[in-house]
PDB file of N, CA and C in Angstrom:
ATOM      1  N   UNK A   1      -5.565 -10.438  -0.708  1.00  0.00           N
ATOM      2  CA  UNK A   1      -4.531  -9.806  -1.487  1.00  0.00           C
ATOM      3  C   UNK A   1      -3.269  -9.643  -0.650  1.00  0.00           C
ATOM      4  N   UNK A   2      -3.146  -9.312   0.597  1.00  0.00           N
ATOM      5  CA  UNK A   2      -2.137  -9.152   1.572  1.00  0.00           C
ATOM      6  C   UNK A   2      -1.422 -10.410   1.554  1.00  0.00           C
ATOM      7  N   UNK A   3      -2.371 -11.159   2.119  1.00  0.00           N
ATOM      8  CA  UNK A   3      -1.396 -13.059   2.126  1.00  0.00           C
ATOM      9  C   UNK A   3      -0.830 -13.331   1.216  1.00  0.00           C
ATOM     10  N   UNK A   4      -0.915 -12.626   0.235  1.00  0.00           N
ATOM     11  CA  UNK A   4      -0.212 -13.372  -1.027  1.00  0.00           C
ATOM     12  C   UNK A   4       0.872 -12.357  -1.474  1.00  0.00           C
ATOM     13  N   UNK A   5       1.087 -11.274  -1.143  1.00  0.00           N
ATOM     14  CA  UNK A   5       2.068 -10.439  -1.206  1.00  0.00           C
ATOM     15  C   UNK A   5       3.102 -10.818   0.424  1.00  0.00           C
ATOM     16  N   UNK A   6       2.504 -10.765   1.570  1.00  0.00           N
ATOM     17  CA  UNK A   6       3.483 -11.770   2.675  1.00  0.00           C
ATOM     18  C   UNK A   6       4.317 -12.779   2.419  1.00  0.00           C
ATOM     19  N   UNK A   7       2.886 -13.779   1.694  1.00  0.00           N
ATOM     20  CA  UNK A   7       3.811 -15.095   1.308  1.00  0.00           C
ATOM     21  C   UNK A   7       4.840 -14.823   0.213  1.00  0.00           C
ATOM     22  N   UNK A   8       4.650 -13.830  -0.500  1.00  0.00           N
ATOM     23  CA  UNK A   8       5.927 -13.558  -1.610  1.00  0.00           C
ATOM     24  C   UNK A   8       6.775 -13.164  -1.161  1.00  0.00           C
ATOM     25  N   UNK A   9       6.522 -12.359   0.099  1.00  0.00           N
ATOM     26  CA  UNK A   9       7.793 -11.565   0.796  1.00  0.00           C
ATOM     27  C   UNK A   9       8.962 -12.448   1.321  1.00  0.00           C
ATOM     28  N   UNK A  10       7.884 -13.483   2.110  1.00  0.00           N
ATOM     29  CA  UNK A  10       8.796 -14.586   2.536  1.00  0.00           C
ATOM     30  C   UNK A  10       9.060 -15.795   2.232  1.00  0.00           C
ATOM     31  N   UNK A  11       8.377 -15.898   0.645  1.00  0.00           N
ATOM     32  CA  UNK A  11       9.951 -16.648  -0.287  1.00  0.00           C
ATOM     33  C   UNK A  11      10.976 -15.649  -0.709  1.00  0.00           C
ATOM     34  N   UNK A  12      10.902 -14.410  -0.484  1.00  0.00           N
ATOM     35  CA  UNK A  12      11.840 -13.946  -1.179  1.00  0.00           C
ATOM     36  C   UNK A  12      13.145 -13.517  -0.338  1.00  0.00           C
ATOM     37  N   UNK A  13      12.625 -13.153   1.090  1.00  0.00           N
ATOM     38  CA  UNK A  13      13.720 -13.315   2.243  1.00  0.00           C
ATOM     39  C   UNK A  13      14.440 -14.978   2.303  1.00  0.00           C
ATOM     40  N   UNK A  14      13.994 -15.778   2.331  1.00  0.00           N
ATOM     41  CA  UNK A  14      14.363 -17.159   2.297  1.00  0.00           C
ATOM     42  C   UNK A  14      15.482 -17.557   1.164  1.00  0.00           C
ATOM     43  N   UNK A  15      14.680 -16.777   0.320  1.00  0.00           N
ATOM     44  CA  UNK A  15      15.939 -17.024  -1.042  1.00  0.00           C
ATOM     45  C   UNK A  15      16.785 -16.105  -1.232  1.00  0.00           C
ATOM     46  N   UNK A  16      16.684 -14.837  -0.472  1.00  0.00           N
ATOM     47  CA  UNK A  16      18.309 -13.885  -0.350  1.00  0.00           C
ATOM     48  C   UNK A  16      18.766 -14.557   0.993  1.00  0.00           C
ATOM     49  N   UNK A  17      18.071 -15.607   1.822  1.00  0.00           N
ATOM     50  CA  UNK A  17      19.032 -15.979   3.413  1.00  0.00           C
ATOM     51  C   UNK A  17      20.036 -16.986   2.315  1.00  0.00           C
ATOM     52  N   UNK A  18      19.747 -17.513   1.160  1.00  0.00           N
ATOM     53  CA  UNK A  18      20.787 -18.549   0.584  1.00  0.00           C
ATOM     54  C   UNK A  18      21.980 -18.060  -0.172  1.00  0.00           C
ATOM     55  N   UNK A  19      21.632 -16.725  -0.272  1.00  0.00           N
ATOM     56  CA  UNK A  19      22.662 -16.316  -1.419  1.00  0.00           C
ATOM     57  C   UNK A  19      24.228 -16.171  -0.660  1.00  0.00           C
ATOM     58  N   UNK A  20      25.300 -16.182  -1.712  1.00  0.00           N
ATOM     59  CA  UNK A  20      26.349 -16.089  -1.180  1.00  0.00           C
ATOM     60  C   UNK A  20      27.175 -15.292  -0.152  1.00  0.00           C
ATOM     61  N   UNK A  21      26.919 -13.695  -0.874  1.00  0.00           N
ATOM     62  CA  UNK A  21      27.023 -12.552  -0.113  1.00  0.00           C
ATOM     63  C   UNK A  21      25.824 -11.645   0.328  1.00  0.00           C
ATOM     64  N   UNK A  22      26.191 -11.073   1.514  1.00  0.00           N
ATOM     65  CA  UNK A  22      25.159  -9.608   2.385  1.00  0.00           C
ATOM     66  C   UNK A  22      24.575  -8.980   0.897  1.00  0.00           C
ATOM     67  N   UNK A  23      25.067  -8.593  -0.113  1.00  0.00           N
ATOM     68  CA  UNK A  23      25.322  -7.807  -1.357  1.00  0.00           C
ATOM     69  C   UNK A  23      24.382  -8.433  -2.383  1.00  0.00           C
ATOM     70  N   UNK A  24      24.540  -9.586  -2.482  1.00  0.00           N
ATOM     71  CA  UNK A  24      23.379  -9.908  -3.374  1.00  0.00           C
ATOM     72  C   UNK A  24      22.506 -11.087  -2.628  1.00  0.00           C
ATOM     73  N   UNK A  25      22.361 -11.188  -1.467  1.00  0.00           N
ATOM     74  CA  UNK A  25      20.956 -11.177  -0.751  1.00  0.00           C
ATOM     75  C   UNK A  25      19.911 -10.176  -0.533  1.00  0.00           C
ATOM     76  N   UNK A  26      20.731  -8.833  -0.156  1.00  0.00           N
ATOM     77  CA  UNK A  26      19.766  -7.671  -0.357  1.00  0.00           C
ATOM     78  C   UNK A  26      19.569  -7.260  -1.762  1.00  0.00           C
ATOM     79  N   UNK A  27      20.374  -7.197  -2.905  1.00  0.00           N
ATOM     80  CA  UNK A  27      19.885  -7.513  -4.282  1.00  0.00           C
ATOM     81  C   UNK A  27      18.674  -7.931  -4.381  1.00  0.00           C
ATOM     82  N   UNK A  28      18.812  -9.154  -4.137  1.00  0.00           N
ATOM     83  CA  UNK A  28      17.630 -10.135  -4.231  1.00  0.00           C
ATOM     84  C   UNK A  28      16.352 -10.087  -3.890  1.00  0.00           C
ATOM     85  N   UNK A  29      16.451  -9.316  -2.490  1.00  0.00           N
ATOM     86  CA  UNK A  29      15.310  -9.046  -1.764  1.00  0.00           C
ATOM     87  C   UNK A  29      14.753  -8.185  -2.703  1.00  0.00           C
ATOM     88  N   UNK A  30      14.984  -7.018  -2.706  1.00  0.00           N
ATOM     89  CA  UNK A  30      15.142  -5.788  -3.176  1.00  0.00           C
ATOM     90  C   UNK A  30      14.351  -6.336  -4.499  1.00  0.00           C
ATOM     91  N   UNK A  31      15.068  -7.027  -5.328  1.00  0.00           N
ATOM     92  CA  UNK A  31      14.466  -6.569  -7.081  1.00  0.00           C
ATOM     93  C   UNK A  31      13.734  -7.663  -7.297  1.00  0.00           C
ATOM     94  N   UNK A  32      13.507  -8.992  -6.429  1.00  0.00           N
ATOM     95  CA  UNK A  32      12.617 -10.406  -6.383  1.00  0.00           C
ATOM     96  C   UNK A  32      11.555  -9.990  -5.816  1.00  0.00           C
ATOM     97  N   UNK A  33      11.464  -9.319  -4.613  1.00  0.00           N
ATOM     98  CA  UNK A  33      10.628  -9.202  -3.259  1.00  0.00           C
ATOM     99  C   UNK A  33      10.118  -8.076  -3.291  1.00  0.00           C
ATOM    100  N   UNK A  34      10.832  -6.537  -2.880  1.00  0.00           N
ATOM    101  CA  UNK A  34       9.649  -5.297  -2.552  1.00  0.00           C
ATOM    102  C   UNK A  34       9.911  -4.460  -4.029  1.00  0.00           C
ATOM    103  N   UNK A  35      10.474  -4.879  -4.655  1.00  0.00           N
ATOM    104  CA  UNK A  35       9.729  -3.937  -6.249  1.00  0.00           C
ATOM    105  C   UNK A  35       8.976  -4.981  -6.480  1.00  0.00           C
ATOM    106  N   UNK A  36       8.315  -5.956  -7.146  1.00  0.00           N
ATOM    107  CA  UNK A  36       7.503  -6.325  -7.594  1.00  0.00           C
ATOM    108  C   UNK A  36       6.297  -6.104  -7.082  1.00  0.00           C
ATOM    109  N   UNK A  37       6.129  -6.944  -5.412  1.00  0.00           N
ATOM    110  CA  UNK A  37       5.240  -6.705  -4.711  1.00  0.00           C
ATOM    111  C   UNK A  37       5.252  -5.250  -4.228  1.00  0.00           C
ATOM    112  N   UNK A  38       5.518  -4.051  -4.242  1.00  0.00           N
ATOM    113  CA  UNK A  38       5.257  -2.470  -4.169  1.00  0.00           C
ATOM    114  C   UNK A  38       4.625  -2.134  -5.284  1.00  0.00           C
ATOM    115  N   UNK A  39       4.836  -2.720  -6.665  1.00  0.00           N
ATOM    116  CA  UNK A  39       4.662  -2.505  -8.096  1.00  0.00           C
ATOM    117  C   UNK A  39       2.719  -2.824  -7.919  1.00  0.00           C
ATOM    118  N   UNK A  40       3.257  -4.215  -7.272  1.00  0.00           N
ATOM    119  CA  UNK A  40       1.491  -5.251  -7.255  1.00  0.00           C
ATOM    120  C   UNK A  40       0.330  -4.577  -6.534  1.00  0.00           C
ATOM    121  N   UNK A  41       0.732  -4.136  -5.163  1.00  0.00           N
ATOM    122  CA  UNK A  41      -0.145  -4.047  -4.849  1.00  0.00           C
ATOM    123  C   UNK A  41      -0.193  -2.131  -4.778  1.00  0.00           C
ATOM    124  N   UNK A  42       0.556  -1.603  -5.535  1.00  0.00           N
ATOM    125  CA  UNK A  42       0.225  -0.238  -6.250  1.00  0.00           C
ATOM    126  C   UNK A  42      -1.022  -0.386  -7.294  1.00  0.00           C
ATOM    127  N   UNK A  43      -0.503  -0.864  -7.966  1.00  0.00           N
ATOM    128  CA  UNK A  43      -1.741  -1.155  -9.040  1.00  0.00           C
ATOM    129  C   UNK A  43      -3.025  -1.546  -9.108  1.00  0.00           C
ATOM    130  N   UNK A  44      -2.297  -2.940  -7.560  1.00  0.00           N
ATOM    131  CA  UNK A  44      -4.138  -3.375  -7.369  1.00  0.00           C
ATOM    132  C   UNK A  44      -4.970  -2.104  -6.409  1.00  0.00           C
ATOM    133  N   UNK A  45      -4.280  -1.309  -5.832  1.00  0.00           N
ATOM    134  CA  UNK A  45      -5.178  -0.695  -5.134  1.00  0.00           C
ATOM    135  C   UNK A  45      -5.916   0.968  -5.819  1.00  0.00           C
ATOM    136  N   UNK A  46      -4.990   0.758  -7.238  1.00  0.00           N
ATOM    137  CA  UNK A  46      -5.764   2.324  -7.580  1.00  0.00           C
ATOM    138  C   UNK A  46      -7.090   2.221  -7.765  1.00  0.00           C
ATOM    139  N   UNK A  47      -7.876   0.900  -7.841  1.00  0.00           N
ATOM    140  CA  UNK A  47      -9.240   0.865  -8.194  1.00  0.00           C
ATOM    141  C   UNK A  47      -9.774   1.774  -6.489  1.00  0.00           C
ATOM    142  N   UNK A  48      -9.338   1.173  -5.395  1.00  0.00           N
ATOM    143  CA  UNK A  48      -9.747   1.360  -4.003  1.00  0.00           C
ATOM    144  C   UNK A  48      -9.699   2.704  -4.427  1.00  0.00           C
ATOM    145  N   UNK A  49      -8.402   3.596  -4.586  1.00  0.00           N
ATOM    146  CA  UNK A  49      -7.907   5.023  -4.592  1.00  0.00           C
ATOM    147  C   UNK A  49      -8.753   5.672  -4.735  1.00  0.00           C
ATOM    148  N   UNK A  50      -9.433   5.396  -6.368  1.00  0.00           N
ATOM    149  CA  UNK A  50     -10.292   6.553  -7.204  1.00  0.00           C
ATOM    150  C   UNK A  50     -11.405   6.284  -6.190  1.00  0.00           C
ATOM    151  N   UNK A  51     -12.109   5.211  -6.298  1.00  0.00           N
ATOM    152  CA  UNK A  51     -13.373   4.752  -4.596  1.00  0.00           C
ATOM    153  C   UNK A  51     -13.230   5.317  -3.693  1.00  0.00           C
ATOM    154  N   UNK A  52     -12.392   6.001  -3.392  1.00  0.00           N
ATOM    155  CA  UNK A  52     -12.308   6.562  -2.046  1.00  0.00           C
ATOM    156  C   UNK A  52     -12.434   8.020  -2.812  1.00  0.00           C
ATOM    157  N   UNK A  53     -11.792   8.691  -3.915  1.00  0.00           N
ATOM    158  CA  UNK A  53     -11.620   9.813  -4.041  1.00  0.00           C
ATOM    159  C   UNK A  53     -13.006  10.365  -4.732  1.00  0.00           C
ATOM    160  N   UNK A  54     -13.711   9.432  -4.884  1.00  0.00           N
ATOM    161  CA  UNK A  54     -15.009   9.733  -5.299  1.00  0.00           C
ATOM    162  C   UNK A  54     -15.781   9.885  -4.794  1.00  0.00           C
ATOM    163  N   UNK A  55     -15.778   8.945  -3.335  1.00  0.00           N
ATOM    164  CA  UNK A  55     -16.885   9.056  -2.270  1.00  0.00           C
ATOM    165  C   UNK A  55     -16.988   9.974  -1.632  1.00  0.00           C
ATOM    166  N   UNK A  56     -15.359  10.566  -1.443  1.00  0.00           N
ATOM    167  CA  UNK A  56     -15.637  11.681  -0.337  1.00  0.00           C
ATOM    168  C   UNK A  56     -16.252  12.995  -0.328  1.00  0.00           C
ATOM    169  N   UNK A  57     -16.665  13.174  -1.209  1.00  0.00           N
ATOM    170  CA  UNK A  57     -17.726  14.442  -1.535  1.00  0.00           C
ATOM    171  C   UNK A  57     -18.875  14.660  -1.363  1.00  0.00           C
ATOM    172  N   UNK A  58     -19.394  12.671  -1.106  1.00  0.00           N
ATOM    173  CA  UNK A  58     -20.727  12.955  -0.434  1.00  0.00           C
ATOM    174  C   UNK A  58     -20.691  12.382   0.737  1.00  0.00           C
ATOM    175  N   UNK A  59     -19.784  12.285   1.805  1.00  0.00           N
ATOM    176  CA  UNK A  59     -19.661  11.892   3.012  1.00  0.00           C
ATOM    177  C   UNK A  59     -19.875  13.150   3.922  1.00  0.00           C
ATOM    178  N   UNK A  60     -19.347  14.521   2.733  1.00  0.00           N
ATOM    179  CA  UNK A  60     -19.219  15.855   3.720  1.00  0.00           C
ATOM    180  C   UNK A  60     -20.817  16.509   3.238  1.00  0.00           C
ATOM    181  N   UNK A  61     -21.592  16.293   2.705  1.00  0.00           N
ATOM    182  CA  UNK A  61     -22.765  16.876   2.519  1.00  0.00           C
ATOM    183  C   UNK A  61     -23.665  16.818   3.987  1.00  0.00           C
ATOM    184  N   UNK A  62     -24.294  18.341   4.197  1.00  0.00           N
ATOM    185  CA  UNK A  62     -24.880  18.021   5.573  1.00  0.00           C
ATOM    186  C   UNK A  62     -24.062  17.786   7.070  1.00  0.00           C
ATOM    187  N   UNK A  63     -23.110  17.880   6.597  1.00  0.00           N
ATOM    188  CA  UNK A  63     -22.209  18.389   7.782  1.00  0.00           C
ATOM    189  C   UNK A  63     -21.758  19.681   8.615  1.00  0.00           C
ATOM    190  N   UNK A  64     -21.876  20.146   9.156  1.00  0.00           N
ATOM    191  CA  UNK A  64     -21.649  21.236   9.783  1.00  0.00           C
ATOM    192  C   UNK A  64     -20.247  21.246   9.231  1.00  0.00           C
ATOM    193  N   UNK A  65     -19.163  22.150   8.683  1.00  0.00           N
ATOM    194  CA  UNK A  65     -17.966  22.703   8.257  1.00  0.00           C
ATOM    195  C   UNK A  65     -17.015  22.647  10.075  1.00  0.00           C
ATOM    196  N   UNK A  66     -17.498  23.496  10.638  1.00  0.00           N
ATOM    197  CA  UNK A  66     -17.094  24.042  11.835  1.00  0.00           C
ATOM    198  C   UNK A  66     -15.982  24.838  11.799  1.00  0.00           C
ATOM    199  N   UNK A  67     -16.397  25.595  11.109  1.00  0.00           N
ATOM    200  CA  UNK A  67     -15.596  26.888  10.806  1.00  0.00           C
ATOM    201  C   UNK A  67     -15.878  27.931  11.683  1.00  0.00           C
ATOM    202  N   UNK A  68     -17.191  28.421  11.788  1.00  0.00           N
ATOM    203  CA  UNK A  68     -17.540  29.521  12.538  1.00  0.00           C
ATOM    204  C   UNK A  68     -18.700  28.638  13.551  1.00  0.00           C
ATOM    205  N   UNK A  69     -17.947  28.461  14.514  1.00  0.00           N
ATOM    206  CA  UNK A  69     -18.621  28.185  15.644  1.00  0.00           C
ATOM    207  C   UNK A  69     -20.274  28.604  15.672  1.00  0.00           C
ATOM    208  N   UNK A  70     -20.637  29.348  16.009  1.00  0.00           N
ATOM    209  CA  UNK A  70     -21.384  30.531  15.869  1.00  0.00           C
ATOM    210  C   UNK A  70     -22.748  30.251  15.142  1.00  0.00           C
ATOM    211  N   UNK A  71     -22.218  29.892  14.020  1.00  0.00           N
ATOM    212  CA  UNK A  71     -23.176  29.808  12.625  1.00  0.00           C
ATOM    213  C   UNK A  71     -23.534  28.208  12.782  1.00  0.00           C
ATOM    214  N   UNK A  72     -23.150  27.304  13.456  1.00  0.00           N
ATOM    215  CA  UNK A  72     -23.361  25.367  13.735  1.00  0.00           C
ATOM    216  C   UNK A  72     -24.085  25.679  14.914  1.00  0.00           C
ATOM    217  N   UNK A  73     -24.658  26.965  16.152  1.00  0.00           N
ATOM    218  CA  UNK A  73     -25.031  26.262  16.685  1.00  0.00           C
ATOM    219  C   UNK A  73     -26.922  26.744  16.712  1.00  0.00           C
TER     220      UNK A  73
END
C-alpha cells in the first residue's frame, strides 16, 4: 500500500517540476499528490484503526497496572 502512494507522490512532484510557475507547481502537488493520497491512505487504514482499538483491551488483561507498587509485588 505504501509503494503505491510513493510512486503517486513521485509522479506528482515530477509533474508540478513541469509546471510554469513556483504557484501552480505547489498547486499541483498539493491537490494531485498529498490530498488524494492523505484522503487514500486515511481510509485504507481505518480498518487497521478499529483492529487496533479493539485489541487493546485484551493485551492489558493480567497485567500488573503498576499503580501501587506495593500491591504488584
Amino acid at each position: 500500500m505504501y509503494i503505491i502512494a510513493i510512486a503517486w507522490l513521485y509522479v506528482t512532484i515530477l509533474m508540478a517540476a513541469t509546471e510554469k510557475t513556483i504557484t501552480a507547481g505547489l498547486l499541483t502537488f498539493i491537490f494531485y499528490g498529498l490530498l488524494p493520497c492523505a484522503l487514500l491512505l486515511w481510509l485504507l487504514g481505518v480498518k487497521h484503526r478499529r483492529y487496533k482499538q479493539t485489541k487493546l483491551p485484551d493485551n492489558d488483561m493480567g497485567q500488573p497496572d503498576r499503580t501501587h507498587p506495593q500491591s504488584d509485588q
